[in-house]
Every structure is written in structure tokens, then in C-alpha cells.
PDB file of N, CA and C in Angstrom:
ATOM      1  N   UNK A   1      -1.164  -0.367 -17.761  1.00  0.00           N
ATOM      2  CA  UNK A   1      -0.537   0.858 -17.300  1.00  0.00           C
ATOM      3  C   UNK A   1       0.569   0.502 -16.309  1.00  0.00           C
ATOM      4  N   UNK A   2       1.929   1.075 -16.646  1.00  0.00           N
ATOM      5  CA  UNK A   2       2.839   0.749 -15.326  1.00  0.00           C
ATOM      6  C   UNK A   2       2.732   2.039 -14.150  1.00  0.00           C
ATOM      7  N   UNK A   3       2.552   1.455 -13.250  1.00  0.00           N
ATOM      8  CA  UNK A   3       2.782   2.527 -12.164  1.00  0.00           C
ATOM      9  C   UNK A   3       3.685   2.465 -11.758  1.00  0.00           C
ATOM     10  N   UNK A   4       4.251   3.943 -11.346  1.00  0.00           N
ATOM     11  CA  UNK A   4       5.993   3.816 -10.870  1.00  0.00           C
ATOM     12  C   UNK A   4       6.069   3.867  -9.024  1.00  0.00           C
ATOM     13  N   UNK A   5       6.741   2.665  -9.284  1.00  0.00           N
ATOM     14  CA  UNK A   5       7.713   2.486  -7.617  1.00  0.00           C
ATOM     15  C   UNK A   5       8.076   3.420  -7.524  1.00  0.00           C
ATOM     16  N   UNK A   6       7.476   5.052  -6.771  1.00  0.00           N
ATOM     17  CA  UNK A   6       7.839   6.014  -6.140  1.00  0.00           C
ATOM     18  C   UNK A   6       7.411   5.957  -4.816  1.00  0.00           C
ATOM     19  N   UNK A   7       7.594   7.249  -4.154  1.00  0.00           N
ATOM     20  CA  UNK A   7       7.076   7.217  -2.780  1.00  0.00           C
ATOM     21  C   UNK A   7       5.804   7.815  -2.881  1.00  0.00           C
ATOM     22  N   UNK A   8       4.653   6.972  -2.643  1.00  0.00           N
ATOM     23  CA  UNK A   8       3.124   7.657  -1.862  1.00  0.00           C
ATOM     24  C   UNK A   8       3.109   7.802  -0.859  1.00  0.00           C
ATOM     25  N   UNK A   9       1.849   8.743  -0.798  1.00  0.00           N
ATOM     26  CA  UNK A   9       1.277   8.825   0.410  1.00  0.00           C
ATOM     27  C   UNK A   9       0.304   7.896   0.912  1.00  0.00           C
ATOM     28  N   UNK A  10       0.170   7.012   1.976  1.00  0.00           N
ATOM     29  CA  UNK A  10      -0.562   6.169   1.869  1.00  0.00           C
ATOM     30  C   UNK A  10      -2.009   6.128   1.426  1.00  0.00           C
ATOM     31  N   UNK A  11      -2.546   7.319   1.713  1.00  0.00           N
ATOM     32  CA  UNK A  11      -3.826   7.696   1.225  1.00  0.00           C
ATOM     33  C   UNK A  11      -3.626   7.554  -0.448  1.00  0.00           C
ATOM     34  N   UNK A  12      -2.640   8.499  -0.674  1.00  0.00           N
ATOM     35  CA  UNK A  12      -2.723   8.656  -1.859  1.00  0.00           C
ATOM     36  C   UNK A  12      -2.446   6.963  -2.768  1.00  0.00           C
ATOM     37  N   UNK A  13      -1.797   6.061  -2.531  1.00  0.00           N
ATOM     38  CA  UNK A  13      -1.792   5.019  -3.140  1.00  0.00           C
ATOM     39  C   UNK A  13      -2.667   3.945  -2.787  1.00  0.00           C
ATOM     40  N   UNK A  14      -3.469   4.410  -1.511  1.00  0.00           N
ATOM     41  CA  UNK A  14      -4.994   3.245  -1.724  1.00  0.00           C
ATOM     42  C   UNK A  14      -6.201   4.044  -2.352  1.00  0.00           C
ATOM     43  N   UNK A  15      -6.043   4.857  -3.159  1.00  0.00           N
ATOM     44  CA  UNK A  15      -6.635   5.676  -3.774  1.00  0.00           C
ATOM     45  C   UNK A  15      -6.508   5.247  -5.232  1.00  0.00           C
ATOM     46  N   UNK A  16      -5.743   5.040  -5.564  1.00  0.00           N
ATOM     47  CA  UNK A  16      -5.138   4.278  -6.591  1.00  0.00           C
ATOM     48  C   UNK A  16      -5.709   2.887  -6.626  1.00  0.00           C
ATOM     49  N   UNK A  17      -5.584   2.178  -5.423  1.00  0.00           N
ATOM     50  CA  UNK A  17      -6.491   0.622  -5.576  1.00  0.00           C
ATOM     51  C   UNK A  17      -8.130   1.033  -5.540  1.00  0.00           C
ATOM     52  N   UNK A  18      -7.765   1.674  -4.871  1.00  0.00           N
ATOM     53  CA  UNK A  18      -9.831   1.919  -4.626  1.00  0.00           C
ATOM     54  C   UNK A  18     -10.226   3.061  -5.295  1.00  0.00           C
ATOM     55  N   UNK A  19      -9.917   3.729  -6.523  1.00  0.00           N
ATOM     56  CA  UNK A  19     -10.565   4.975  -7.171  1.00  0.00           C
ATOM     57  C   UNK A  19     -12.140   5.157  -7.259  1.00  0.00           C
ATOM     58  N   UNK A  20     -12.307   4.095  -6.848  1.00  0.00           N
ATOM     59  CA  UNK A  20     -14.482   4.580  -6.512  1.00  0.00           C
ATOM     60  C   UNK A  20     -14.728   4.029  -4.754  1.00  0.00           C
ATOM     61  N   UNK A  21     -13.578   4.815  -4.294  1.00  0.00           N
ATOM     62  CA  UNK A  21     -13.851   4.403  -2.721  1.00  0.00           C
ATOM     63  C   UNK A  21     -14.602   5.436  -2.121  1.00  0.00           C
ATOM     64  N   UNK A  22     -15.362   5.814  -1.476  1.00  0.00           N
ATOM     65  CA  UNK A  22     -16.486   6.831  -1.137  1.00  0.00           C
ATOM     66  C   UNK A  22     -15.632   8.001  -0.512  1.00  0.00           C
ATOM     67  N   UNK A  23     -15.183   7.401   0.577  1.00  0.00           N
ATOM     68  CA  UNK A  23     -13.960   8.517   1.480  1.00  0.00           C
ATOM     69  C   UNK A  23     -12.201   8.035   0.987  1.00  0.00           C
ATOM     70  N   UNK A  24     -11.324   8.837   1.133  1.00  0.00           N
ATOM     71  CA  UNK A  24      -9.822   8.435   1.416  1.00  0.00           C
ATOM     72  C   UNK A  24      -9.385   7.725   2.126  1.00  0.00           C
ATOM     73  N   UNK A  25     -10.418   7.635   3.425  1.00  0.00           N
ATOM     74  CA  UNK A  25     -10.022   7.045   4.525  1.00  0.00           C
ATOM     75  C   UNK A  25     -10.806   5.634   4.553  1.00  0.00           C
ATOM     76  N   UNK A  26     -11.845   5.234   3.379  1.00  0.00           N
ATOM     77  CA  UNK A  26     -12.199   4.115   3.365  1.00  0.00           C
ATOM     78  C   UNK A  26     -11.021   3.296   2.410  1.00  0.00           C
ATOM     79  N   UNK A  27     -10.623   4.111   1.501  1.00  0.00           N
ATOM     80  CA  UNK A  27      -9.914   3.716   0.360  1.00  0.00           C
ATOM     81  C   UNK A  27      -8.559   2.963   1.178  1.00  0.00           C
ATOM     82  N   UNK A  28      -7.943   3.749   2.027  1.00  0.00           N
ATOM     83  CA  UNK A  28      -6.668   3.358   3.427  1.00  0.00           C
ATOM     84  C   UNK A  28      -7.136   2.306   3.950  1.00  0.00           C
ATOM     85  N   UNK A  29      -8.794   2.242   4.355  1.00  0.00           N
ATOM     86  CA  UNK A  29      -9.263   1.130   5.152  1.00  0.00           C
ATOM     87  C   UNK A  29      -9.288  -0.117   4.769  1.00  0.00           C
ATOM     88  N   UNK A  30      -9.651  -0.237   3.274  1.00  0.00           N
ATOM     89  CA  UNK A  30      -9.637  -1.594   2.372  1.00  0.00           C
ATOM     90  C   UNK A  30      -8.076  -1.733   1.557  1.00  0.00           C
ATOM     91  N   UNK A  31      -6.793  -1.072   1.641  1.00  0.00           N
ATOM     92  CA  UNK A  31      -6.102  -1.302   1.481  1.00  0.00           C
ATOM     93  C   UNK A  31      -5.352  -1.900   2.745  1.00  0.00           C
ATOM     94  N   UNK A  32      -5.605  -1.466   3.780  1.00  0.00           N
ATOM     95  CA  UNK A  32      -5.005  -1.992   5.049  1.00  0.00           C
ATOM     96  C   UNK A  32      -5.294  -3.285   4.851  1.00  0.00           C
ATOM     97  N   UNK A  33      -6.470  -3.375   4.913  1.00  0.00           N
ATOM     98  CA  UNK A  33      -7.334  -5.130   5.359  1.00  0.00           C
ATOM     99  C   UNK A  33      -6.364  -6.110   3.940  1.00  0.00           C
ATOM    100  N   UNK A  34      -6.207  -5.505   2.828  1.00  0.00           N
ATOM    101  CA  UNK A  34      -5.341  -6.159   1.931  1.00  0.00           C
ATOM    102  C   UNK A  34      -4.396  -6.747   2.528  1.00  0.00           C
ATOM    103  N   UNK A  35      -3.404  -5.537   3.002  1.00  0.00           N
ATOM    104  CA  UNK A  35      -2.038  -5.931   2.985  1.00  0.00           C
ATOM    105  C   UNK A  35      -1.940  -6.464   4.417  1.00  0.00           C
ATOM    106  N   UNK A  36      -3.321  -6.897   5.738  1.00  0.00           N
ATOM    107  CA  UNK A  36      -3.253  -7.687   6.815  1.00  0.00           C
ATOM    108  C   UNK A  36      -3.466  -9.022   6.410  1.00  0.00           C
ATOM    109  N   UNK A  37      -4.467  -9.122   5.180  1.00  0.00           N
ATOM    110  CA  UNK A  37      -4.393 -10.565   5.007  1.00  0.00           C
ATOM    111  C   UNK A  37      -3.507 -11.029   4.230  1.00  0.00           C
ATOM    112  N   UNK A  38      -3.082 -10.585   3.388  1.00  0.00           N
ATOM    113  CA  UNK A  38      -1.546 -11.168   2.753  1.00  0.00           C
ATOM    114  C   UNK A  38      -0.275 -11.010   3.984  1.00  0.00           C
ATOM    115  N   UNK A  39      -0.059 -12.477   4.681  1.00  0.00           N
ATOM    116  CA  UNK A  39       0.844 -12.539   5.443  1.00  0.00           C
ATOM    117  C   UNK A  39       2.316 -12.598   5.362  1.00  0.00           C
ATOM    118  N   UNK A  40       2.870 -12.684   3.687  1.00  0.00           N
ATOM    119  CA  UNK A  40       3.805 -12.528   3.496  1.00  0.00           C
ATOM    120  C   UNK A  40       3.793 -11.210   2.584  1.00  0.00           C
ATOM    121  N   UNK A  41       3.140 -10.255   2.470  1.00  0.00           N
ATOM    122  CA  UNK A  41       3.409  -9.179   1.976  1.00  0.00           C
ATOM    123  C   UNK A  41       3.454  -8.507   3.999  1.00  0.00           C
ATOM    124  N   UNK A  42       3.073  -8.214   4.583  1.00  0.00           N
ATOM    125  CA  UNK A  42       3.078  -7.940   5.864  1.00  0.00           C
ATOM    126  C   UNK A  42       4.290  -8.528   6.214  1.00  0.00           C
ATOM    127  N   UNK A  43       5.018  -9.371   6.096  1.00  0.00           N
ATOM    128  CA  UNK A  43       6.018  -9.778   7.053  1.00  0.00           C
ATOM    129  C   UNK A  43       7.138  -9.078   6.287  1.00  0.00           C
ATOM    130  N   UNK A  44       7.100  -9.061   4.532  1.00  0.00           N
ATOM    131  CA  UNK A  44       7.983  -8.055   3.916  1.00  0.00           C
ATOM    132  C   UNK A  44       8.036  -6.934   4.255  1.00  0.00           C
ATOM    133  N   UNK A  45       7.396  -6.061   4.506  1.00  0.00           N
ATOM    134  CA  UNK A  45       7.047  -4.789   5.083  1.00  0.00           C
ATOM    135  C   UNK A  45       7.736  -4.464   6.711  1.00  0.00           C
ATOM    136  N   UNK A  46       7.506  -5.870   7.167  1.00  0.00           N
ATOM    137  CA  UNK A  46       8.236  -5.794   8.651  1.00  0.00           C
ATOM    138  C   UNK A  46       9.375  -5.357   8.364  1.00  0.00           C
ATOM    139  N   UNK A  47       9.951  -6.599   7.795  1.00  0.00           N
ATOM    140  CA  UNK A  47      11.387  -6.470   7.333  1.00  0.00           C
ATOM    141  C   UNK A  47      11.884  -5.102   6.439  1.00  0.00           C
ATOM    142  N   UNK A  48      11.269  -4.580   6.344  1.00  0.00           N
ATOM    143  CA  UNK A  48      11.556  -3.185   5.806  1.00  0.00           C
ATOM    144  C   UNK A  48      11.997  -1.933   7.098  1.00  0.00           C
ATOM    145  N   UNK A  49      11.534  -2.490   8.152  1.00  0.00           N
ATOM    146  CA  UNK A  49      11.317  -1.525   9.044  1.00  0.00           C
ATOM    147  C   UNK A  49      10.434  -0.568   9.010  1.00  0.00           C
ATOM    148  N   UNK A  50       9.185  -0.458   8.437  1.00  0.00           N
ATOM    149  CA  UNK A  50       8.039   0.027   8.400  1.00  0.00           C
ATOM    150  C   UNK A  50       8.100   0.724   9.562  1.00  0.00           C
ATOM    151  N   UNK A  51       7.690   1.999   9.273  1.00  0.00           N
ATOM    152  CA  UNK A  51       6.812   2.529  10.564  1.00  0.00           C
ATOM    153  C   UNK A  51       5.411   2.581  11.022  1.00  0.00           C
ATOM    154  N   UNK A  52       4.960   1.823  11.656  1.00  0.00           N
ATOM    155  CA  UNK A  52       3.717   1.814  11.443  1.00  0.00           C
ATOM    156  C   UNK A  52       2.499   3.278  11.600  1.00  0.00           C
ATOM    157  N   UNK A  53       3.084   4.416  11.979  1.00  0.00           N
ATOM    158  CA  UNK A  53       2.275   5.179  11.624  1.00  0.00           C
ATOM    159  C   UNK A  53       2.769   6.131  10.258  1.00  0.00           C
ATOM    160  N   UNK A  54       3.730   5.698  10.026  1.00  0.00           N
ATOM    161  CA  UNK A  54       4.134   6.813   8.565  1.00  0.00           C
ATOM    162  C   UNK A  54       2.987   6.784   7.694  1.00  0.00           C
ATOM    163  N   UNK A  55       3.468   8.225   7.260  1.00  0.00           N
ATOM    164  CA  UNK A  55       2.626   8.550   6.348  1.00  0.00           C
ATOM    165  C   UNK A  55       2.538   8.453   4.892  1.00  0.00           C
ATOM    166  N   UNK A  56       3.907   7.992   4.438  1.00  0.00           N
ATOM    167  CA  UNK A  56       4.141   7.139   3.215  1.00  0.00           C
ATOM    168  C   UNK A  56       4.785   5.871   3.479  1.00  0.00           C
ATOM    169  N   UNK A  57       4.649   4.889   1.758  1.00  0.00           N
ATOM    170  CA  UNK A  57       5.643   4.205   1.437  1.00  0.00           C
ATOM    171  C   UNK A  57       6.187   4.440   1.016  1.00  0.00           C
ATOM    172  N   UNK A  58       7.689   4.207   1.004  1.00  0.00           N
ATOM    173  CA  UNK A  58       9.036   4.064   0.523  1.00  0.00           C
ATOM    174  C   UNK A  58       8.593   3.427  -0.783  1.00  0.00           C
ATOM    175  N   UNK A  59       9.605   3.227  -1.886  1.00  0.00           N
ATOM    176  CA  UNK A  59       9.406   3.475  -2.860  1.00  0.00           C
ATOM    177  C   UNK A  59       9.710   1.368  -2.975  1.00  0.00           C
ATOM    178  N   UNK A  60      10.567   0.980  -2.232  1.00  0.00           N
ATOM    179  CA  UNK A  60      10.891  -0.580  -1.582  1.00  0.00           C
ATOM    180  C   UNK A  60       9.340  -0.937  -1.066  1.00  0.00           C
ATOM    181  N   UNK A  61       8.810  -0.129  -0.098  1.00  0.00           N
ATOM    182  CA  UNK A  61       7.556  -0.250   0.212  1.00  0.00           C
ATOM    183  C   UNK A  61       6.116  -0.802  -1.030  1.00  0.00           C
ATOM    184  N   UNK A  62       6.731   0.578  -1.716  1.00  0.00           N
ATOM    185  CA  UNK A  62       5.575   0.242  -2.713  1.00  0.00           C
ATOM    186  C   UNK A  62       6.084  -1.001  -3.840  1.00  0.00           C
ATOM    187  N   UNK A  63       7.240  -0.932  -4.026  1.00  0.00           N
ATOM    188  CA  UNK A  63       7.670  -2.684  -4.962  1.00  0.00           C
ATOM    189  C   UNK A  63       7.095  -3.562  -4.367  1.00  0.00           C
ATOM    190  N   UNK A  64       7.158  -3.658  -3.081  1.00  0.00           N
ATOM    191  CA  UNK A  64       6.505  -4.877  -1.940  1.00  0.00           C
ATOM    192  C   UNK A  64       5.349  -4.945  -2.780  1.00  0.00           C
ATOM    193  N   UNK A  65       4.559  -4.388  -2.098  1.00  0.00           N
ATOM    194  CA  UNK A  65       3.121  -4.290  -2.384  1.00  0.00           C
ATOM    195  C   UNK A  65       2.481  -4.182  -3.747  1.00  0.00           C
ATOM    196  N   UNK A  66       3.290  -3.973  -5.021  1.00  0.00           N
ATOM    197  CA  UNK A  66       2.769  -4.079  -6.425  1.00  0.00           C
ATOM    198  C   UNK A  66       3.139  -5.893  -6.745  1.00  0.00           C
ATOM    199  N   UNK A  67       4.307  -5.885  -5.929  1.00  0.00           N
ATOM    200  CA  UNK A  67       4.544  -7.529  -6.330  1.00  0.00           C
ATOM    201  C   UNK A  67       3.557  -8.841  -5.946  1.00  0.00           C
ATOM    202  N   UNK A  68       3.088  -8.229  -4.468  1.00  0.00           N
ATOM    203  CA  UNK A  68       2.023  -9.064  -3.672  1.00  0.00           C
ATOM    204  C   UNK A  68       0.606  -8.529  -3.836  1.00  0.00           C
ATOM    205  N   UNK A  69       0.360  -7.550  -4.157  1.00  0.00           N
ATOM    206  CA  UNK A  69      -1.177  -7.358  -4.738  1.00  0.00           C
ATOM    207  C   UNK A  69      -1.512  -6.851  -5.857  1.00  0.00           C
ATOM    208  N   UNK A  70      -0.140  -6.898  -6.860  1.00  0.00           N
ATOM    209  CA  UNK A  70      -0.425  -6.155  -8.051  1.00  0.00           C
ATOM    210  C   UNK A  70      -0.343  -4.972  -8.196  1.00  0.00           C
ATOM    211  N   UNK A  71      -0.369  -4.242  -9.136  1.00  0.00           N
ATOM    212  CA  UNK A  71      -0.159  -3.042  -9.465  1.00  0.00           C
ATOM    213  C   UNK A  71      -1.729  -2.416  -9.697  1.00  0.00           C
ATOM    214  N   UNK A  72      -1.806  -1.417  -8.975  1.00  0.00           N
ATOM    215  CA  UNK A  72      -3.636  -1.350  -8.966  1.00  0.00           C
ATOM    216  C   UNK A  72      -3.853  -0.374 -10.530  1.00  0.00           C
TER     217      UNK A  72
END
């Protein structure tokens, strides 16, 4: 299945990695811990100018992150 480099909501696209995650907010929780231990998907993201509390990714955001953890 291709998923499209649009803009999510962050919930909404670790929802997508974790579709049997109990809460939304666990689903956010084990996508976080992803993209902390991949240190060069995190440093891409820097370089994006991330905000760290936004509430989406950018659509650059989400290319990052399908390239370094796959496309869920």
C-alpha cells in the first residue's frame, strides 16, 4: 500500500504505525520512542525546523519519517 506524503496529525499518523495501539496517545507514545531512537531520522527533523509541540507533520516531515522507518 503507498501512503501519501501529506500532512498528519501526529496522532493521526502513529495511528497508522500502531493500528492495534490501545489508546491514541499510546500509539504517539511508541511512535515518539521510534523516531528518538533513530538518530538520524531526529536530526532530519531538526533540520526541518520542527516544532516540537506541533500538532502535525509537514508533508517533508512525513517523507522523513516513511524513508527512516518505513511506510507503516
Amino acid at each position: 500500500m503507498k501512503t501519501p506524503a501529506k500532512c498528519y496529525g501526529k496522532s493521526e499518523l502513529a495511528l497508522l504505525y500502531f493500528p492495534d495501539a490501545m489508546t491514541t496517545s499510546g500509539a504517539l507514545s511508541n511512535l515518539q520512542s521510534w523516531i528518538k531512537g533513530n538518530a538520524e531520522l531526529r536530526e532530519a527533523l531538526r533540520l526541518c525546523a520542527m516544532p516540537p509541540k506541533a500538532k502535525f507533520f509537514t508533508p517533508k516531515e512525513v517523507s522523513l519519517i516513511f524513508h527512516y522507518l518505513g511506510e507503516p
